[in-house]
Protein backbone atom coordinates (compact mmCIF):
# COMPACT_ATOMS: atom_id res chain seq x y z
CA UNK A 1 -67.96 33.25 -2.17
CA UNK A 2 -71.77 33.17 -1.41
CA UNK A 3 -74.50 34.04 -3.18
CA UNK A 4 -75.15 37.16 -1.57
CA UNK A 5 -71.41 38.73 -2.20
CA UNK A 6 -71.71 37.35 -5.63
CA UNK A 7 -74.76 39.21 -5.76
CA UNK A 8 -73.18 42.71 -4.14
CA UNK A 9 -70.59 42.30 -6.68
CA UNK A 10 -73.15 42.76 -9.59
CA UNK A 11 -75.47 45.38 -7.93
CA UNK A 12 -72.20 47.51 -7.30
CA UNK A 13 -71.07 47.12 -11.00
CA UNK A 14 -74.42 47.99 -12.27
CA UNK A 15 -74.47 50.85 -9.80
CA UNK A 16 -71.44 52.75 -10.18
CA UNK A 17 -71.20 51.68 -14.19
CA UNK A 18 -67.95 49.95 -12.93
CA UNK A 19 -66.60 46.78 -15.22
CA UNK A 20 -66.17 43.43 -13.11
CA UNK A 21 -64.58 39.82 -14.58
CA UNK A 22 -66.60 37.26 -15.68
CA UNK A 23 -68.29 35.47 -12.81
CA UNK A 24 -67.81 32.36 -14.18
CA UNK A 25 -63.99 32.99 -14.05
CA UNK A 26 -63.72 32.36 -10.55
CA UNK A 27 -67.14 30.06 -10.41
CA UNK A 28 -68.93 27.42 -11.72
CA UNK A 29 -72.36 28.67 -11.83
CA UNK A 30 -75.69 26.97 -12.14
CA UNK A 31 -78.34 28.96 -14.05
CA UNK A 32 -80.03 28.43 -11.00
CA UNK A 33 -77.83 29.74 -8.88
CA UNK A 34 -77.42 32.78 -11.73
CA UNK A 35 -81.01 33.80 -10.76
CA UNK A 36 -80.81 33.48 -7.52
CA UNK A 37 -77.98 36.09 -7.64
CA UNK A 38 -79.71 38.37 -9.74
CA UNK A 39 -82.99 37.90 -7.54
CA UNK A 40 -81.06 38.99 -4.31
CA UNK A 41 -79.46 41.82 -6.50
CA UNK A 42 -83.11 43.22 -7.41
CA UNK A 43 -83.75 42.85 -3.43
CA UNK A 44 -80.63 45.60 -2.97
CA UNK A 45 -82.26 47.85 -5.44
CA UNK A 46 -85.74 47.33 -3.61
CA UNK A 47 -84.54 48.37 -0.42
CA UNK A 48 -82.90 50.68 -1.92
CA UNK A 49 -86.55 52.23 -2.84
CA UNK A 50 -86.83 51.36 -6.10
CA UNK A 51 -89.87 48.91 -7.50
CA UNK A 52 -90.39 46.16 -9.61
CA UNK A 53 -92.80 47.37 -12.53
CA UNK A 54 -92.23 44.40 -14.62
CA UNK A 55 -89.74 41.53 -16.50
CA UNK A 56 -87.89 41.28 -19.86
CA UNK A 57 -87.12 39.01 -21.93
CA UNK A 58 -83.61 37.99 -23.44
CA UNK A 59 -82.23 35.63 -26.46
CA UNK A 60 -85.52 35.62 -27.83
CA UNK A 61 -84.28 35.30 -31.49
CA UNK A 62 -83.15 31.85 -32.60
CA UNK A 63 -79.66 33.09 -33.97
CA UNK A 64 -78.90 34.34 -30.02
CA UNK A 65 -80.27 30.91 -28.62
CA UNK A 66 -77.60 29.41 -31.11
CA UNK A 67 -74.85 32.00 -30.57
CA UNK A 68 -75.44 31.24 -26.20
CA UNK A 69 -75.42 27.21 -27.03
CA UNK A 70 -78.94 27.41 -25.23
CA UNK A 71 -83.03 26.38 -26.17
CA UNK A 72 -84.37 28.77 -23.61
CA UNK A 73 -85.11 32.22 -23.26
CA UNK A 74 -83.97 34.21 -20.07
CA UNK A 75 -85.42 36.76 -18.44
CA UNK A 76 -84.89 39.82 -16.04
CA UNK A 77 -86.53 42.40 -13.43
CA UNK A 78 -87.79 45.51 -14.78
CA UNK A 79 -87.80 48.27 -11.87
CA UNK A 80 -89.02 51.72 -12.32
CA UNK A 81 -85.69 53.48 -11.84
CA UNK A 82 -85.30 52.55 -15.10
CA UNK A 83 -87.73 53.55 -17.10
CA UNK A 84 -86.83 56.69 -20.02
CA UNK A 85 -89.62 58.92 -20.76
CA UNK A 86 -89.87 58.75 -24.13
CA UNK A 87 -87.83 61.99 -25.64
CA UNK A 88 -85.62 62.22 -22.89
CA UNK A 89 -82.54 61.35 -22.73
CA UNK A 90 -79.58 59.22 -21.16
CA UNK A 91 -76.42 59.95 -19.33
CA UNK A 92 -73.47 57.52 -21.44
CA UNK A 93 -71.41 57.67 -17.99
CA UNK A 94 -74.12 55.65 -16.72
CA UNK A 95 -73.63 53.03 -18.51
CA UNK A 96 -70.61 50.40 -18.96
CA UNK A 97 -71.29 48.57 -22.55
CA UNK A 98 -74.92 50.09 -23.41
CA UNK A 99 -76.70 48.74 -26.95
CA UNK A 100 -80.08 49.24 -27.90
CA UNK A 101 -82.61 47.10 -29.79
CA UNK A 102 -85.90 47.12 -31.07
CA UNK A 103 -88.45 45.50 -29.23
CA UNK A 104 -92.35 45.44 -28.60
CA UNK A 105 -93.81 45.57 -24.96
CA UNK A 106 -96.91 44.23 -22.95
CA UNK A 107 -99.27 46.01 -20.51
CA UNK A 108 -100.59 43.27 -18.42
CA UNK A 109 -104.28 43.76 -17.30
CA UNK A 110 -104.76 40.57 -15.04
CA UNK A 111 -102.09 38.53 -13.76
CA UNK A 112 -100.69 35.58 -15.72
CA UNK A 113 -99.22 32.36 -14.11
CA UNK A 114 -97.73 28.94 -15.31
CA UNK A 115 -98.11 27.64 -18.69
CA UNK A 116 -100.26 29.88 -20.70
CA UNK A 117 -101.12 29.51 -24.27
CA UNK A 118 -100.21 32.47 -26.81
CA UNK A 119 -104.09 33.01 -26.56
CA UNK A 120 -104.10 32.99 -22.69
CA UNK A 121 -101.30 35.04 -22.47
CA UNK A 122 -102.59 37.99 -25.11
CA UNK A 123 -106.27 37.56 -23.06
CA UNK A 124 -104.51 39.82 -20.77
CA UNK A 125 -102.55 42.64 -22.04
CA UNK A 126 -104.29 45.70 -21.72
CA UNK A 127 -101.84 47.38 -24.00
CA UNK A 128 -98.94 46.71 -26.42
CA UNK A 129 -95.95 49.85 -26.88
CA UNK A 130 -93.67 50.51 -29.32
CA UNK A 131 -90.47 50.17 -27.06
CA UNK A 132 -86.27 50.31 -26.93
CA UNK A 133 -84.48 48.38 -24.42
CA UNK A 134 -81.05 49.51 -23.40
CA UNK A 135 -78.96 46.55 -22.31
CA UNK A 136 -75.51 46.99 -20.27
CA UNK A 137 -73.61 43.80 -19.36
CA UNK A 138 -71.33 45.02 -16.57
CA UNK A 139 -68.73 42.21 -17.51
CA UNK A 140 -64.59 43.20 -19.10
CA UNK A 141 -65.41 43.05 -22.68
CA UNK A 142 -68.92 42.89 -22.91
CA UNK A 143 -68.12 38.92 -22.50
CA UNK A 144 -70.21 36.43 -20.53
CA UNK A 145 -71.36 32.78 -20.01
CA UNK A 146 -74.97 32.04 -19.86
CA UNK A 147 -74.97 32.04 -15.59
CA UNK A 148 -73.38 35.37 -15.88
CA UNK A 149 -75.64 37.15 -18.03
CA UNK A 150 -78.55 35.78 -16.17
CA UNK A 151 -76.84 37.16 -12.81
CA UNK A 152 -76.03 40.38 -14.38
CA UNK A 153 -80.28 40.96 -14.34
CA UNK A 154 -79.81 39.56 -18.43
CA UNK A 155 -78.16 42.56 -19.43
CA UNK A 156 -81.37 44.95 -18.60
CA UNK A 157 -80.49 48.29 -17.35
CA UNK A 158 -82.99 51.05 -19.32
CA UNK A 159 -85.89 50.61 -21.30
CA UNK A 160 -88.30 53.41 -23.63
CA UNK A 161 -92.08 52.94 -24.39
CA UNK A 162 -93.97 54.69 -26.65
CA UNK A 163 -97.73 55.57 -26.85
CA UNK A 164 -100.09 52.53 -25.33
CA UNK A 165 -102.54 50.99 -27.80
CA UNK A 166 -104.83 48.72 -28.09
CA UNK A 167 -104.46 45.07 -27.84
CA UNK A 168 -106.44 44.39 -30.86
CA UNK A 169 -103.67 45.18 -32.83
CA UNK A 170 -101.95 41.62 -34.09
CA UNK A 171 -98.48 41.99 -32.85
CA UNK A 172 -97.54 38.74 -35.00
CA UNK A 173 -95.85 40.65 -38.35
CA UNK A 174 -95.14 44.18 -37.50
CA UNK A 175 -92.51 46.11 -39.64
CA UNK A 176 -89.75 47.44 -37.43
CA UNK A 177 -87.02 50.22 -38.04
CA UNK A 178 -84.64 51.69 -35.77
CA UNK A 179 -83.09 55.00 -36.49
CA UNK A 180 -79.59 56.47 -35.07
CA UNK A 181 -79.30 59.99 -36.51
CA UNK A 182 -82.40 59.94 -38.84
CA UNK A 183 -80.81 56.65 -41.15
CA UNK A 184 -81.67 53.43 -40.84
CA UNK A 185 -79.92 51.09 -38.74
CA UNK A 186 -81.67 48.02 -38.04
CA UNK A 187 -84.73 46.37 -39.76
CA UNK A 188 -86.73 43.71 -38.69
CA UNK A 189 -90.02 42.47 -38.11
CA UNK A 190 -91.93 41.70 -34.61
CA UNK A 191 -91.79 37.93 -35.81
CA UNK A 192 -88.25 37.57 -34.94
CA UNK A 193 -89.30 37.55 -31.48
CA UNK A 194 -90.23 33.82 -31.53
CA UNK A 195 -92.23 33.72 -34.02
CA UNK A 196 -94.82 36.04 -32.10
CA UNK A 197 -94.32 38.48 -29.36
CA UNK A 198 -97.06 36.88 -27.40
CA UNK A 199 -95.30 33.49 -27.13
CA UNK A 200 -92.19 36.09 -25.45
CA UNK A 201 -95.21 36.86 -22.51
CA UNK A 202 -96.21 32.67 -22.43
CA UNK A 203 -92.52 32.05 -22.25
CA UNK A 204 -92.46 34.64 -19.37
CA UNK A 205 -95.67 33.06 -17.26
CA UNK A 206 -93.97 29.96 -17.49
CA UNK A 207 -90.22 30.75 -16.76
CA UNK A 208 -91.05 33.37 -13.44
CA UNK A 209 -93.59 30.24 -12.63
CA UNK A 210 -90.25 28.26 -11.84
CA UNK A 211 -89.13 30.84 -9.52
CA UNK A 212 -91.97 30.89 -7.52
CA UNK A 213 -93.39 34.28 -9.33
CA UNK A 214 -96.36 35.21 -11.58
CA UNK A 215 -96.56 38.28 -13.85
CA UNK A 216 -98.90 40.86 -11.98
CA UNK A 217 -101.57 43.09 -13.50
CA UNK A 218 -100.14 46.52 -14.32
CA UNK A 219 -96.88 44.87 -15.13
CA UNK A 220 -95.15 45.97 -18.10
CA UNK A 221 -93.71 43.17 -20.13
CA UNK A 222 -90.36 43.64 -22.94
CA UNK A 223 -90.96 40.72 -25.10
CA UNK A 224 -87.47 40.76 -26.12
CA UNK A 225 -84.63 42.29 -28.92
CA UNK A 226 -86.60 41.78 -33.00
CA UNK A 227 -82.91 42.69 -34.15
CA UNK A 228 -79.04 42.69 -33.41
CA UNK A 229 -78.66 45.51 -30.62
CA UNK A 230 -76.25 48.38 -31.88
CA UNK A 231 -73.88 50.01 -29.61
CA UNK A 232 -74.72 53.49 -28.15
CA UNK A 233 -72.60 56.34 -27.88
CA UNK A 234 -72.68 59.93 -26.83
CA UNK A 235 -74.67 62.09 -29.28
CA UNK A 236 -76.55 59.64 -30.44
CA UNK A 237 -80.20 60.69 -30.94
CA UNK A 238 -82.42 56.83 -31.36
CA UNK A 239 -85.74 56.51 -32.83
CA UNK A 240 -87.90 53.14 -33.70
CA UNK A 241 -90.95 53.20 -35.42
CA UNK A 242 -93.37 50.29 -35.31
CA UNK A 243 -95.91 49.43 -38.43
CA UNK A 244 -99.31 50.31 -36.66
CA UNK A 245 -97.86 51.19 -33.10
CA UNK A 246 -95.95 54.14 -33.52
CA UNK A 247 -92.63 55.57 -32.45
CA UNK A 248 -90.60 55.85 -29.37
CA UNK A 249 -87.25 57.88 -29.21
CA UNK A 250 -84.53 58.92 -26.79
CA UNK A 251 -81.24 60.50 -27.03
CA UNK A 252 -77.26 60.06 -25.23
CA UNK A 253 -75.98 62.55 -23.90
């Protein structure tokens, strides 16, 4: 099957909230070849009118690098169909296998390409958010090879900012605590993101660099998951608050 089906196949599972097999079931997959699926599925949500607003970041944390059998992150395409206001809420029927986790996020100022240094790469945010991205893989089981997860867009399907502040604020040891009905679920610290959220946005410069991309100013950046994602289900109402950021919430309906 070609690229493009392969491609269609993913788009329409992510679409309709439909479950597909593994991809790598039926073929052997370069990670290569994984984005180059997920870039032409992007293109059918482009035409489709939506626009790309920015990337995340996946296995950011060393235990997921270990878990995948990789020493990379990944990354994805943020588009602004799916962006939550913060507050509001999201449809579960939307979704196929939807967790949450904690993360921090990047307002880019200028653009950013190549190999950066952490102090290149925070030279331009504008802004860094509080923020809660909701990951879906599409795949039977919420079970998936490396190439699939990359073609699946890594897993990103909704994300949640809260207020923009300034990028004075050292991102490098924030306290982190996510909230599912007012208790506690997950606690972490912004460190778990590779040590420092800004080496998530150097990692990023570098990795879209290989795919012929640069991160544009006005972009919004997820640096990637500071905990274990939980599963979401209907009724849940989600909060994270961020040691000198601030909160961001959302609910499932």
């Amino acid at each position: 099957m070609a690229l493009d089906e392969l491609a269609r196949t993913v788009d329409d599972a992510s679409r309709t909230a439909t479950e597909i097999p593994q991809l790598a079931e039926t073929h052997a997959l370069s990670v290569d070849e994984a984005y180059a699926i997920q870039a032409l599925s992007i293109r059918r949500r482009l035409e489709r009118g939506e626009k790309l607003i920015g990337m995340k970041m996946g296995l950011t944390s060393r235990a997921k690098m270990v878990q995948m059998g990789v020493s990379d992150v990944i990354w994805g395409r943020l588009t602004d169909a799916m962006r939550v206001e913060d507050g509001d809420s999201i449809e579960f029927k939307k979704f196929v296998h939807p967790r949450v986790e904690p993360e921090i996020a990047f307002l880019l100022k200028k653009p950013l390409e190549g190999r950066v240094t952490l102090l290149e790469a925070m030279n331009a945010v504008e802004a860094v958010a509080p923020a809660m991205e909701i990951i879906d893989s599409r795949y039977k089981n919420f079970k998936f090879s490396l190439p699939d997860v990359i073609a699946d867009n890594s897993s990103s399907s909704a994300f949640v900012l809260g207020t923009w502040n300034s990028p004075s604020i050292d991102t490098g040891n924030l306290g982190m605590v996510m909230q599912i009905g007012g208790r506690p679920i997950q606690i972490g610290s912004s460190a778990a993101i590779l040590g420092h959220p800004g080496r998530s946005l150097a990692a990023a410069s570098r990795l879209v660099a290989a795919a012929g991309l640069r991160l544009e100013a006005g972009w919004i950046i997820m640096a990637g998951g500071a905990t274990a994602a939980e599963k979401l289900l209907p009724g849940m109402s989600v909060r994270l608050d961020v040691e000198k950021l601030g909160r961001t919430a959302f609910n499932v309906v």
